[in-house]
C-alpha atoms as a PDB file:
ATOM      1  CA  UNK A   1      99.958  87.739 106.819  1.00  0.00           C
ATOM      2  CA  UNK A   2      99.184  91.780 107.127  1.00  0.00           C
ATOM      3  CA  UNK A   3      97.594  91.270 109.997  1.00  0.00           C
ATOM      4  CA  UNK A   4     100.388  89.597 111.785  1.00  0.00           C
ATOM      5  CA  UNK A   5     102.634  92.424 110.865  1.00  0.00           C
ATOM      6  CA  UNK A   6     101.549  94.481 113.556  1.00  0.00           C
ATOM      7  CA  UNK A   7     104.072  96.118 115.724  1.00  0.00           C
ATOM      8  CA  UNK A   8     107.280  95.515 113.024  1.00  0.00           C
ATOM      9  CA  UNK A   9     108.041  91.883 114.176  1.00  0.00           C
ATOM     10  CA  UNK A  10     111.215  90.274 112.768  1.00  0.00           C
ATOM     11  CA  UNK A  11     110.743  87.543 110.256  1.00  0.00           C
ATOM     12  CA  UNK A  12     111.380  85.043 113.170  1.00  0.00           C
ATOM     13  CA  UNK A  13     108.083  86.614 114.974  1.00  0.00           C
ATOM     14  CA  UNK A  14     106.152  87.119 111.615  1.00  0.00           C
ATOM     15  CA  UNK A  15     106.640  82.881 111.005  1.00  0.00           C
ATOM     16  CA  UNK A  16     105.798  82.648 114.728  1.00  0.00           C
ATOM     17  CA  UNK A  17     102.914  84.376 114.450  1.00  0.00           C
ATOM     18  CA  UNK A  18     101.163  83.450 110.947  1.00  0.00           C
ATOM     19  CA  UNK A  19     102.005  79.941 111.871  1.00  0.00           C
ATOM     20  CA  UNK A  20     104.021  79.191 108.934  1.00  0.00           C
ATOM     21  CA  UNK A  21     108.122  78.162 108.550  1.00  0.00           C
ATOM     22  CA  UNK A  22     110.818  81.456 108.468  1.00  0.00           C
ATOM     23  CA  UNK A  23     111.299  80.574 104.999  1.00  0.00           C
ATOM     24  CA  UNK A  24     108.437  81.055 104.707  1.00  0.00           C
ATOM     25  CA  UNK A  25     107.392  84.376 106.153  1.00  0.00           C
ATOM     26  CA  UNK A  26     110.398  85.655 104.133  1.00  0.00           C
ATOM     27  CA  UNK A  27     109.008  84.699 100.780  1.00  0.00           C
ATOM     28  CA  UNK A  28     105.519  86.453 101.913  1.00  0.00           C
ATOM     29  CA  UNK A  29     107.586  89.704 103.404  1.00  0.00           C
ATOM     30  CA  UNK A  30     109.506  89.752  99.857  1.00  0.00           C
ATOM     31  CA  UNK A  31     105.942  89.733  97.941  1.00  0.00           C
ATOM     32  CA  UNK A  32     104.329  92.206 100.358  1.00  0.00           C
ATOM     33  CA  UNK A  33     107.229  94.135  99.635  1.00  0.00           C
ATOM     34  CA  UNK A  34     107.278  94.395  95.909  1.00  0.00           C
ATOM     35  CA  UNK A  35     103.729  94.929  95.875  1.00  0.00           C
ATOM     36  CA  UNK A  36     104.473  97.956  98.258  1.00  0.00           C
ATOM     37  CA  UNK A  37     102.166  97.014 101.315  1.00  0.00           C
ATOM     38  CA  UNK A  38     105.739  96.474 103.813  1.00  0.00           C
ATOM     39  CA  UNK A  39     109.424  98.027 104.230  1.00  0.00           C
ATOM     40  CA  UNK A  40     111.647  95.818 105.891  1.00  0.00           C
ATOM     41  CA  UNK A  41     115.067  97.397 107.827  1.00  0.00           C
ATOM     42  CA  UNK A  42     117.924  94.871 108.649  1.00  0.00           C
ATOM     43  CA  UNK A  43     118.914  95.383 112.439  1.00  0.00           C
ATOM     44  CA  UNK A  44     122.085  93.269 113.242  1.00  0.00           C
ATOM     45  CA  UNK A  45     121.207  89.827 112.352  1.00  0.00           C
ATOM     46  CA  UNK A  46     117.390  90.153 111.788  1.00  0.00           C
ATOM     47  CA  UNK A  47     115.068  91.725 109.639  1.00  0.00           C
ATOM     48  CA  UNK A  48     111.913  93.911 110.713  1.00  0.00           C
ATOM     49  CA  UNK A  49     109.353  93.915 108.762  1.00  0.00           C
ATOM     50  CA  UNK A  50     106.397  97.155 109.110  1.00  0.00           C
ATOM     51  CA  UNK A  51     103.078  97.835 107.103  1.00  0.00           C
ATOM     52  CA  UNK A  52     103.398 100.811 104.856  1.00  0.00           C
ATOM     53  CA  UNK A  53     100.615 103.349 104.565  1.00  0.00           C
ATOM     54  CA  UNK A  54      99.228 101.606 101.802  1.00  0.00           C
ATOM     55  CA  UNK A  55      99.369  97.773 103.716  1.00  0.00           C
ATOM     56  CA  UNK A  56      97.615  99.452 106.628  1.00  0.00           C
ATOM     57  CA  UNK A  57      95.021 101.311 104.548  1.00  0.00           C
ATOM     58  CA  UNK A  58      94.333  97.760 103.070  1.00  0.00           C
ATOM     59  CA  UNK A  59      94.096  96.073 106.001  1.00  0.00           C
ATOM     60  CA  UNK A  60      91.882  98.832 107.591  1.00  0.00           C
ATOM     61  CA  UNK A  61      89.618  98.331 104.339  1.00  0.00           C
ATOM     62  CA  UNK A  62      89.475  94.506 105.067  1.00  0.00           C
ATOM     63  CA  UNK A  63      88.444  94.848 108.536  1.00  0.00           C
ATOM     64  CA  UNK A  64      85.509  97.181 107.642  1.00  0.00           C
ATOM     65  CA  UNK A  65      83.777  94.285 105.863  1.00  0.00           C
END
């Protein structure tokens, strides 16, 4: 799911992309986002979701292995 975070999709794009339903990609954005690895921003009628410093350290760390 970090990984298809890149480039602060909306939580329509994030379920696009990880392949699962907008329901969800909202319940993984909301855990992500208490466990301070994404900030989400509400723009109009959608939600954009972005890696924090910490989520992209992580998933720098995970692609090292």
């Amino acid at each position: 799911m970090l990984q298809a975070l890149g480039g602060d999709p909306t939580t329509t794009e994030l379920a696009r992309r990880a392949g699962v339903s907008l329901s969800s990609a909202s319940e993984h954005a909301a855990v992500l986002r208490g466990a301070g690895l994404v900030s989400s921003v509400r723009q109009s009628n959608a939600v954009r979701h972005a890696l924090t410093p910490l989520g992209s350290a992580l998933l720098r760390e995970d692609g090292d292995r």
